[in-house]
N, C-alpha and C. Protein backbone atom coordinates (compact mmCIF):
# COMPACT_ATOMS: atom_id res chain seq x y z
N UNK A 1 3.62 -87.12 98.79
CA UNK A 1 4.47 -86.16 98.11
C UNK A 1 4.16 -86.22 96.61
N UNK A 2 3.94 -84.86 96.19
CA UNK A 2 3.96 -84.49 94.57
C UNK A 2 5.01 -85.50 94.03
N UNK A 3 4.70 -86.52 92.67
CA UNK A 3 5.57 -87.21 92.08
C UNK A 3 6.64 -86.09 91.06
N UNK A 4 6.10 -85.34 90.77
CA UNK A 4 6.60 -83.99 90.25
C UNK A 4 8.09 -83.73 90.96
N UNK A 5 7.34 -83.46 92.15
CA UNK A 5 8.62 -82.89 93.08
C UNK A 5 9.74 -84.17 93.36
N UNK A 6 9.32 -85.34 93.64
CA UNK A 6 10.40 -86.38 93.74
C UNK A 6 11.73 -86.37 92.62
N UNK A 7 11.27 -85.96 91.30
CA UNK A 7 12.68 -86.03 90.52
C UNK A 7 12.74 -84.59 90.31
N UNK A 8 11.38 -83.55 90.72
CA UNK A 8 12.06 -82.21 91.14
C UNK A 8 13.66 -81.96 92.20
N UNK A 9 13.48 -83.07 92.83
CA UNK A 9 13.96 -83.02 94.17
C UNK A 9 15.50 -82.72 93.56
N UNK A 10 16.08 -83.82 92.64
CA UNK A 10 17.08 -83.63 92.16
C UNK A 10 17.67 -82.99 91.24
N UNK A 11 16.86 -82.22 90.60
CA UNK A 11 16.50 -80.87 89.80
C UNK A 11 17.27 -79.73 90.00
N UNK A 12 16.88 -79.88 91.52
CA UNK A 12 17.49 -78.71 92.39
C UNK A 12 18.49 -78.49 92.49
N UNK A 13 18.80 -80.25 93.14
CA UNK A 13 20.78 -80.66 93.28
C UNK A 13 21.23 -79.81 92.25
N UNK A 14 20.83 -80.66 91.15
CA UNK A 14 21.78 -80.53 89.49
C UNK A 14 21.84 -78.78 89.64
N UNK A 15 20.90 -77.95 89.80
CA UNK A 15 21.50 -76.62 89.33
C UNK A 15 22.55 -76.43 90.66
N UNK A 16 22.74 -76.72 91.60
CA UNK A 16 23.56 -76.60 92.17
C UNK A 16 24.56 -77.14 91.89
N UNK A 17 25.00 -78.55 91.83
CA UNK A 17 26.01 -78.91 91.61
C UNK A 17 26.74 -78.40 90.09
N UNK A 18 25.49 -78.11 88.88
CA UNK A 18 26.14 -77.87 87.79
C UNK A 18 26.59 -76.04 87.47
N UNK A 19 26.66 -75.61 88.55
CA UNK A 19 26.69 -73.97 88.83
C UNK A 19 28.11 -74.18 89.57
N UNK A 20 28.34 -75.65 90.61
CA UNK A 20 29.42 -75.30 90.94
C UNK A 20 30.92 -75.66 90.87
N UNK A 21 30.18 -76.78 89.82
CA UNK A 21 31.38 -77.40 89.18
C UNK A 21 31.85 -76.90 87.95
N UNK A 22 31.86 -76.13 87.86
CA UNK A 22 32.62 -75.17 87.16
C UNK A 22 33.93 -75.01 86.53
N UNK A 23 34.43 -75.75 85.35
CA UNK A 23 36.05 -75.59 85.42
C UNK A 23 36.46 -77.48 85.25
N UNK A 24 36.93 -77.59 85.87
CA UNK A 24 38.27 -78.79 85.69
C UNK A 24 37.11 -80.25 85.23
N UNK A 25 37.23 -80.38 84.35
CA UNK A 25 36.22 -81.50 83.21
C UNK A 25 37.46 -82.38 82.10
N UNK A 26 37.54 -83.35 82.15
CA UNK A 26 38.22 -83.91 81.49
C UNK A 26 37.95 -83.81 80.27
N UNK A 27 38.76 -83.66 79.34
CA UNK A 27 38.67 -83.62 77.44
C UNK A 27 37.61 -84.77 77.44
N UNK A 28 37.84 -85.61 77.67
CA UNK A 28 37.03 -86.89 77.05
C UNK A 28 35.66 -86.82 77.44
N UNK A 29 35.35 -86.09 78.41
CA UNK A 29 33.85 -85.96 78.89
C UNK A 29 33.22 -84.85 77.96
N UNK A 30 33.86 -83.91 76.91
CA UNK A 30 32.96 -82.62 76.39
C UNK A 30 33.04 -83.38 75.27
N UNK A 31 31.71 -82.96 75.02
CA UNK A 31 30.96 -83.07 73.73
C UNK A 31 31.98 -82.31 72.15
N UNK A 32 31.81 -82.45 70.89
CA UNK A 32 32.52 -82.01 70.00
C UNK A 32 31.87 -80.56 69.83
N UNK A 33 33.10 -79.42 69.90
CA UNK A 33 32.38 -77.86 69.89
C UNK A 33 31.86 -77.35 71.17
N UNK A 34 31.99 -78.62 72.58
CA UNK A 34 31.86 -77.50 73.80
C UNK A 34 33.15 -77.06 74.60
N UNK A 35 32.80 -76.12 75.33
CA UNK A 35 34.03 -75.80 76.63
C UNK A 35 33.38 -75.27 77.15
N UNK A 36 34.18 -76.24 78.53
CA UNK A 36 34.17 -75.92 79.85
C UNK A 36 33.90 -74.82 79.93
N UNK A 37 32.84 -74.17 80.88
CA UNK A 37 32.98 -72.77 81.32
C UNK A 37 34.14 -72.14 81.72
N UNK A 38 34.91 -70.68 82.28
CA UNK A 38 35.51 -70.64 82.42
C UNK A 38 35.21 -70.77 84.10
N UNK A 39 36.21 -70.49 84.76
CA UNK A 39 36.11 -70.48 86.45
C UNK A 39 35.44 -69.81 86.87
N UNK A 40 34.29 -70.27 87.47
CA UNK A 40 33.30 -68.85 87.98
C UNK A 40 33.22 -69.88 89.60
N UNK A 41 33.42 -68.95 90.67
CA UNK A 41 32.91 -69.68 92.07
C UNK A 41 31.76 -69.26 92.21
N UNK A 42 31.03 -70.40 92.49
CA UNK A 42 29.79 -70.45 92.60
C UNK A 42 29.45 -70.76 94.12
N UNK A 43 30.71 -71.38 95.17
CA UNK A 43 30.82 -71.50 96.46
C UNK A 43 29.96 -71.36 97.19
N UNK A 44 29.39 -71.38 98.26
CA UNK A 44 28.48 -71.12 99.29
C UNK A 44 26.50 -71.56 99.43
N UNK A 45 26.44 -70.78 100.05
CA UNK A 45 24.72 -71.03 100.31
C UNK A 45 23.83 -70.29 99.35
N UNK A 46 22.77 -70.87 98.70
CA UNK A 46 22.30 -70.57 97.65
C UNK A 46 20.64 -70.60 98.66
N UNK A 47 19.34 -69.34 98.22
CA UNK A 47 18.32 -69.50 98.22
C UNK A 47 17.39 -69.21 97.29
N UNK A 48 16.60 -69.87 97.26
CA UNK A 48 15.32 -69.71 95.99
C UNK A 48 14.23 -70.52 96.00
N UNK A 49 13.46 -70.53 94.97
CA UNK A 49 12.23 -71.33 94.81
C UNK A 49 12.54 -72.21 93.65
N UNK A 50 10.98 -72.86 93.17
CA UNK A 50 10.91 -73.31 91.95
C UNK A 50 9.77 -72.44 91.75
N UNK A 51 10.04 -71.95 90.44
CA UNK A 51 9.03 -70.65 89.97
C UNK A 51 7.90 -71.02 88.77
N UNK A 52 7.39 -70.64 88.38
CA UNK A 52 6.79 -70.89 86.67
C UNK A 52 7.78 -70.53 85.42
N UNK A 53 8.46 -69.26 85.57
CA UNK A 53 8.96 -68.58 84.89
C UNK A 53 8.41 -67.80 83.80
N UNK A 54 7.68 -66.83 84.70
CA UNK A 54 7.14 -65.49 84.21
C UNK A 54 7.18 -64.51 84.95
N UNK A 55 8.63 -64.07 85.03
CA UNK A 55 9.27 -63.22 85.48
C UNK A 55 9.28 -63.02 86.82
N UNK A 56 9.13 -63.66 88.20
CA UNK A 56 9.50 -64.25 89.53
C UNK A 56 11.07 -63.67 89.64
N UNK A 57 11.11 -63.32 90.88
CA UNK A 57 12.33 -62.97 91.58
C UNK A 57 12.59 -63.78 92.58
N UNK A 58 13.82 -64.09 93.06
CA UNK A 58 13.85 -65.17 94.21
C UNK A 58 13.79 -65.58 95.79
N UNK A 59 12.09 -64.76 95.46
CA UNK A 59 11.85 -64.57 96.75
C UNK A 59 10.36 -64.82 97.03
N UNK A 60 10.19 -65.66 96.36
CA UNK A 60 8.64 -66.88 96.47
C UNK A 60 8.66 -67.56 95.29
N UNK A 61 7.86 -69.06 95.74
CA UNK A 61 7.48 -69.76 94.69
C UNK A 61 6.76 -70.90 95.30
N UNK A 62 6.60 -72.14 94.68
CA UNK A 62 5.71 -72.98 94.92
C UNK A 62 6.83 -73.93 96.01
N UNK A 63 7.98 -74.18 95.99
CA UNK A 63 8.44 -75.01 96.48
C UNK A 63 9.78 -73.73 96.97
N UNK A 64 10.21 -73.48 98.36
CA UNK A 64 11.14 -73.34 98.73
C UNK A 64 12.65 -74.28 99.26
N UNK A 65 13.74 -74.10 98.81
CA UNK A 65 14.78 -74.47 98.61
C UNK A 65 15.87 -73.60 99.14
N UNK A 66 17.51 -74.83 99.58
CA UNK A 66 18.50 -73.82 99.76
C UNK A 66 19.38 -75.25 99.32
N UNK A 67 20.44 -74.49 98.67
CA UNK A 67 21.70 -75.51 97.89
C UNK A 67 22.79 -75.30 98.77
N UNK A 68 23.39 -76.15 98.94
CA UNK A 68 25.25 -75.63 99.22
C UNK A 68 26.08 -76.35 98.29
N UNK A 69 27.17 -75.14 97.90
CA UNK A 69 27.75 -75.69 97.07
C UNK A 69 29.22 -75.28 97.10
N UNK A 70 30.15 -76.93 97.23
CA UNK A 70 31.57 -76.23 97.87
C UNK A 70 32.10 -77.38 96.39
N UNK A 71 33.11 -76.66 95.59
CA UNK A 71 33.84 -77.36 94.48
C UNK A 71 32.78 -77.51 93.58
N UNK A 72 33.14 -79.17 93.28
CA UNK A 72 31.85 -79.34 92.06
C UNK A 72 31.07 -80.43 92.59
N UNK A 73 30.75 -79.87 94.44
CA UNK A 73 29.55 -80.72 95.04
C UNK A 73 28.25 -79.94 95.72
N UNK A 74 27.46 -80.45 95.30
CA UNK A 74 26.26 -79.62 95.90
C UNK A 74 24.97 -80.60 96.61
N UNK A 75 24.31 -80.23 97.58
CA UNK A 75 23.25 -80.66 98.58
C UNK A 75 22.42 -79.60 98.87
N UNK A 76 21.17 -80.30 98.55
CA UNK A 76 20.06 -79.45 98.45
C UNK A 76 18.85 -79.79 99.93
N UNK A 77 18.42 -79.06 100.24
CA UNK A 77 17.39 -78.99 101.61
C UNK A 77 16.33 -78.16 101.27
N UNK A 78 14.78 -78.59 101.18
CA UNK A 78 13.75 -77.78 101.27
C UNK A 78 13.49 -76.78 102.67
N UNK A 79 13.12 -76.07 102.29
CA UNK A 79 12.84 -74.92 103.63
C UNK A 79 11.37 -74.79 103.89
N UNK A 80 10.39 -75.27 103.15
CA UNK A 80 9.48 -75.02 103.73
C UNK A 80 8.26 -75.97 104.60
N UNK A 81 8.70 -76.54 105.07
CA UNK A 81 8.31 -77.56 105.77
C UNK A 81 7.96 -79.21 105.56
N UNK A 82 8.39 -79.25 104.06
CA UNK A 82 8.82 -80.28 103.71
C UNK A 82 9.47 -81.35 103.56
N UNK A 83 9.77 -82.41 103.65
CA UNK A 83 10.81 -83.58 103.62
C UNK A 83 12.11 -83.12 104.13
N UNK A 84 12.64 -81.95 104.02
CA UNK A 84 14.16 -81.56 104.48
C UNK A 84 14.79 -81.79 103.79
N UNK A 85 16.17 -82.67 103.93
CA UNK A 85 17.29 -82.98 103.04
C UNK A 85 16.74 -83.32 101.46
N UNK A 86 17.30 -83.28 100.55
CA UNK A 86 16.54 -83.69 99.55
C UNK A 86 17.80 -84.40 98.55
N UNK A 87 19.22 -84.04 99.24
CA UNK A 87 20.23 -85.04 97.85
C UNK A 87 21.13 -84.28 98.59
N UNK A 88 22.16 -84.75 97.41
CA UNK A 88 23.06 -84.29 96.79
C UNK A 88 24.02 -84.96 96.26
N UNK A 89 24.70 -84.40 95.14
CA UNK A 89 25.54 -84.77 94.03
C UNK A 89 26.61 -84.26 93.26
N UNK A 90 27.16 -84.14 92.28
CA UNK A 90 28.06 -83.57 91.60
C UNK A 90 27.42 -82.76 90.37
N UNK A 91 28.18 -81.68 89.90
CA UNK A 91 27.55 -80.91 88.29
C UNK A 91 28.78 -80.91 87.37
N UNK A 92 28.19 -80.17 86.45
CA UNK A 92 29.30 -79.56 85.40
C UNK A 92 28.67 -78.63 84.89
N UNK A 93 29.11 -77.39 84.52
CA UNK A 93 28.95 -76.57 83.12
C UNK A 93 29.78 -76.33 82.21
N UNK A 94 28.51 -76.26 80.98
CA UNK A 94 29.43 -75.87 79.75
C UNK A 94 28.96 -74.57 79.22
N UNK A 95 29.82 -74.14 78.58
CA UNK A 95 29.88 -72.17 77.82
C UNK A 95 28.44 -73.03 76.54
N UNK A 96 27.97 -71.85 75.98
CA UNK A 96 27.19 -72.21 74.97
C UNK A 96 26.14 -70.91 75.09
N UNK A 97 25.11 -71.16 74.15
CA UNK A 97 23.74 -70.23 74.71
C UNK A 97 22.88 -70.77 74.33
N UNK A 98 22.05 -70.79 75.66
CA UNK A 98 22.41 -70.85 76.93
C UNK A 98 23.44 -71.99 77.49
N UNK A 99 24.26 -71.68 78.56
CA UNK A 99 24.63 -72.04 79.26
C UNK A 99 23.51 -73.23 79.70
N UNK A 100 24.85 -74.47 79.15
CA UNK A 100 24.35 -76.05 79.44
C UNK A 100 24.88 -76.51 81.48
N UNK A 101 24.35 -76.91 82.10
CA UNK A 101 24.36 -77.06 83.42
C UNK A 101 23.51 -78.35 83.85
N UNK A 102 24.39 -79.63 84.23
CA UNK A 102 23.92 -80.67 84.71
C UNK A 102 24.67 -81.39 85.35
N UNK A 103 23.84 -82.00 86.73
CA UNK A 103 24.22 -82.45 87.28
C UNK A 103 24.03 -84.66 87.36
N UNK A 104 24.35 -85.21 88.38
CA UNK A 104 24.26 -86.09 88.66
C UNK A 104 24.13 -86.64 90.65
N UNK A 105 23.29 -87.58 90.43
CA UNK A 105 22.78 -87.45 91.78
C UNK A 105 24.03 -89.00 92.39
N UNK A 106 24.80 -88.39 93.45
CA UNK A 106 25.31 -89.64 93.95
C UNK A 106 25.05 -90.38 95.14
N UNK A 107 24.10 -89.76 95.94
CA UNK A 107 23.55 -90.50 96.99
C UNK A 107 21.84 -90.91 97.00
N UNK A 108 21.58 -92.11 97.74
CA UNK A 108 20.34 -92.34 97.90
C UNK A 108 20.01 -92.89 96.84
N UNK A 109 18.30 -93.57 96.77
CA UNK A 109 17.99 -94.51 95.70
C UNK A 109 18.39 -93.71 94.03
N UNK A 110 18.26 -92.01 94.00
CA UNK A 110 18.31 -91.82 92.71
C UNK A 110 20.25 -92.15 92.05
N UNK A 111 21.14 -92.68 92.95
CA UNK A 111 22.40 -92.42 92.33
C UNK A 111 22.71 -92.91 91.09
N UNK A 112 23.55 -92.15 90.75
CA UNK A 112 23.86 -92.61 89.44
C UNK A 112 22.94 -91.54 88.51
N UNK A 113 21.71 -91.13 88.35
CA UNK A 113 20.84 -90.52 87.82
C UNK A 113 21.52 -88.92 87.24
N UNK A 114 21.07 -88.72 85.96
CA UNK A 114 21.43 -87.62 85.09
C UNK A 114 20.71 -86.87 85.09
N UNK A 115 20.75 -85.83 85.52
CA UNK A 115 19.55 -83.93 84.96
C UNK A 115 20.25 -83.14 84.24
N UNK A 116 19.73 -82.63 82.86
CA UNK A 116 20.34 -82.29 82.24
C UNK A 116 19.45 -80.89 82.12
N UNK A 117 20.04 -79.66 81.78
CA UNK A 117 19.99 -78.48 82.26
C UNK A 117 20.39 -77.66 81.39
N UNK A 118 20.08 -76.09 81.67
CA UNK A 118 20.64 -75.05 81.36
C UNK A 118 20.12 -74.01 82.19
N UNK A 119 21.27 -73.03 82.09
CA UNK A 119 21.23 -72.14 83.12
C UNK A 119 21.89 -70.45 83.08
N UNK A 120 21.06 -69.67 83.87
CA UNK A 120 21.97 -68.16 83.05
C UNK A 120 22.43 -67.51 84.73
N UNK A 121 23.23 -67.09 84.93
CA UNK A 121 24.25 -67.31 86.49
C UNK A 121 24.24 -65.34 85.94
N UNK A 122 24.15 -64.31 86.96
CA UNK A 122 23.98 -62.76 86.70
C UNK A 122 24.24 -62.55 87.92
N UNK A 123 25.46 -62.41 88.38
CA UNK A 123 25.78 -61.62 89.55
C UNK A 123 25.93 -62.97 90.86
N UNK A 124 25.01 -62.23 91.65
CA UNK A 124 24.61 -63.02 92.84
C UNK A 124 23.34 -64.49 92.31
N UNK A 125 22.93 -64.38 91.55
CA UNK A 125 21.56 -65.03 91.10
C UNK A 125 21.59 -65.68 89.64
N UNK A 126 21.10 -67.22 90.06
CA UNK A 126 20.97 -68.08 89.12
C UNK A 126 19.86 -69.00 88.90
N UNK A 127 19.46 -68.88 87.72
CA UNK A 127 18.31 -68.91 86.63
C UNK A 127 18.78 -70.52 86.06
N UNK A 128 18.10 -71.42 86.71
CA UNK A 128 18.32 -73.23 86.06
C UNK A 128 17.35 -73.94 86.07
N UNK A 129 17.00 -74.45 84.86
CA UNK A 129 15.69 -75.16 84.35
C UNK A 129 16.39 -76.17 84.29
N UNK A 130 15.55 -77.42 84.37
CA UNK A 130 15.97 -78.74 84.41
C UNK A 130 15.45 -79.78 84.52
N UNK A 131 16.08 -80.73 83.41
CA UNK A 131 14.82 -82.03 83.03
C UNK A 131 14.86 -82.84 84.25
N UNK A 132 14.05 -83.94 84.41
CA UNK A 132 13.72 -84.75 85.16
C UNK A 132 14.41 -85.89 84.43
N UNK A 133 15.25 -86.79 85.32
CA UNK A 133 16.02 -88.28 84.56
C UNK A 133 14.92 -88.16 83.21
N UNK A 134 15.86 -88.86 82.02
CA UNK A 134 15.33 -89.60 81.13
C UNK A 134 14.70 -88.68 79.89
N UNK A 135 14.84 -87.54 80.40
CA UNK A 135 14.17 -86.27 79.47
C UNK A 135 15.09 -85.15 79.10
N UNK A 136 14.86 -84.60 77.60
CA UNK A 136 15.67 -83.86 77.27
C UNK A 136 15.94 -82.84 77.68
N UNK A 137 17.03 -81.95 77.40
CA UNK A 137 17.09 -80.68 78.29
C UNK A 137 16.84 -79.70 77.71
N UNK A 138 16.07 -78.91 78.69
CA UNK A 138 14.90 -77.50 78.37
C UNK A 138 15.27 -76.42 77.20
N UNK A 139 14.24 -76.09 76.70
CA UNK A 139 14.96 -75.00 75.63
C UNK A 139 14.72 -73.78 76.39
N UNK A 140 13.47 -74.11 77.00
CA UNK A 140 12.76 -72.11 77.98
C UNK A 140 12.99 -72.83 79.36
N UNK A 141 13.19 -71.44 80.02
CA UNK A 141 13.15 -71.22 80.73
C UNK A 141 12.16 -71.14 81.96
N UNK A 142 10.95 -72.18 81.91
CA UNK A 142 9.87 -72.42 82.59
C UNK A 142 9.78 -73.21 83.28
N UNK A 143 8.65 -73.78 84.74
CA UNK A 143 8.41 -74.80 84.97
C UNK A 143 7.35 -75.49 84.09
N UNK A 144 7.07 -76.88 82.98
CA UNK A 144 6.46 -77.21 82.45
C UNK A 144 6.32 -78.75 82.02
N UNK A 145 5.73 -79.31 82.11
CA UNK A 145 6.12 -80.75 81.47
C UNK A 145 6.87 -81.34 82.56
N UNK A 146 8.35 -82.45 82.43
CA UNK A 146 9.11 -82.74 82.76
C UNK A 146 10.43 -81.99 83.26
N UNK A 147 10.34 -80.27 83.47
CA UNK A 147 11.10 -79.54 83.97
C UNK A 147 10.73 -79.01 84.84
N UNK A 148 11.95 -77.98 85.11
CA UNK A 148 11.87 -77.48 86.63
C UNK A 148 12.60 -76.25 86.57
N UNK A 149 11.79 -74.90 86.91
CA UNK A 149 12.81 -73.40 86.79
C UNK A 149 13.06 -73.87 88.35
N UNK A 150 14.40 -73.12 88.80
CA UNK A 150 14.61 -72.73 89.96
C UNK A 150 15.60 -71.04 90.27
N UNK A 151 14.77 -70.07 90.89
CA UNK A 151 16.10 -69.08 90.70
C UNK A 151 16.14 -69.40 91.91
N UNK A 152 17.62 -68.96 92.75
CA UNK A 152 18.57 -68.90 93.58
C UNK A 152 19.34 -67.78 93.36
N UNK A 153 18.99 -67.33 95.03
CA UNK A 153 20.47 -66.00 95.38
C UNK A 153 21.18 -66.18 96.09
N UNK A 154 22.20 -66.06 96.03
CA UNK A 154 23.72 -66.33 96.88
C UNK A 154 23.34 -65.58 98.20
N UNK A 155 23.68 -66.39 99.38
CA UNK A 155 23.28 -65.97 100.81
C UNK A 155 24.60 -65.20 101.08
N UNK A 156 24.74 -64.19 101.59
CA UNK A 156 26.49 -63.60 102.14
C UNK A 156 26.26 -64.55 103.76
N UNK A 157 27.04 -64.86 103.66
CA UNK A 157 28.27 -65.51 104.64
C UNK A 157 28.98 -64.11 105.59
C-alpha cells in the first residue's frame, strides 16, 4: 500500500467527521476569533474520490471512497477494491475563509491522531483538503505534498 494513502486513509475520516460535527464545541476548545460553524447536517452517506484539484467533479479520481456520517462521527470505507474499512473518528468545524475542518482518528493504531483541514460544503457536495498528522493545514485546495483533496456527494437515502 501507497504510504501516501496510509495517513491519506485518515484524511478522508477527518473531512467526514469535520463536515459532521458541526455545532456543539466547547468555548475552551476554539481558538481566539473563531466560531463554531453554525448547524449544518451533514448526516448520511457521502461519495467521492481523492482528486488533484483541477477542477474534478465527484465522480472519478485516483482513490475511490464513501464516508458515513451520523452527529460529529464519521467512518470511512474505500470502494475500489482496496483495503475496505479505512477508520473512523470524530471532527469539528469552524466558520472562517475558508472554512477550517478537522478531524481526529479514534480507532486503530492511528488514535488519538490530528488532520487538520479546510473545507468548502455547496449544496449536496463537499470540497476537503487535508494534512497528513504532524503537518500544517492546506492553504489550496489540491492534492500535493502532505495533503489530500477529497470531493464527496451526499448519496439520497
Amino acid at each position: 500500500m501507497d504510504r501516501r494513502f496510509s495517513h491519506w486513509r485518515w484524511a478522508s475520516i477527518v473531512l467526514a467527521i469535520a463536515a459532521a460535527a458541526v455545532g456543539a464545541e466547547k468555548a475552551a476548545d476554539r481558538s481566539a476569533g473563531e466560531k463554531t460553524s453554525p448547524s449544518v447536517n451533514l448526516d448520511g452517506v457521502w461519495r467521492g474520490f481523492v482528486v488533484e484539484g483541477k477542477g474534478e467533479l465527484a465522480d472519478r479520481g485516483s482513490v475511490k471512497l464513501e464516508l458515513t456520517i451520523k452527529g460529529n462521527r464519521i467512518s470511512a470505507e474505500r470502494l475500489d477494491g482496496e483495503q475496505g474499512f479505512l477508520g473512523q473518528g470524530t471532527y469539528r468545524i469552524r466558520t472562517g475563509k475558508p472554512m477550517m475542518m478537522d478531524g481526529t482518528e479514534t480507532r486503530n493504531r492511528g488514535k488519538g491522531r490530528s488532520y487538520l483541514g479546510i473545507c468548502e460544503i455547496e449544496a449536496d457536495t463537499i470540497q476537503w483538503c487535508v494534512a497528513t498528522p504532524g503537518n500544517k493545514r492546506p492553504k489550496d485546495f489540491e492534492t500535493k505534498g502532505q495533503q489530500f483533496l477529497l470531493i464527496l456527494k451526499r448519496q439520497e437515502q
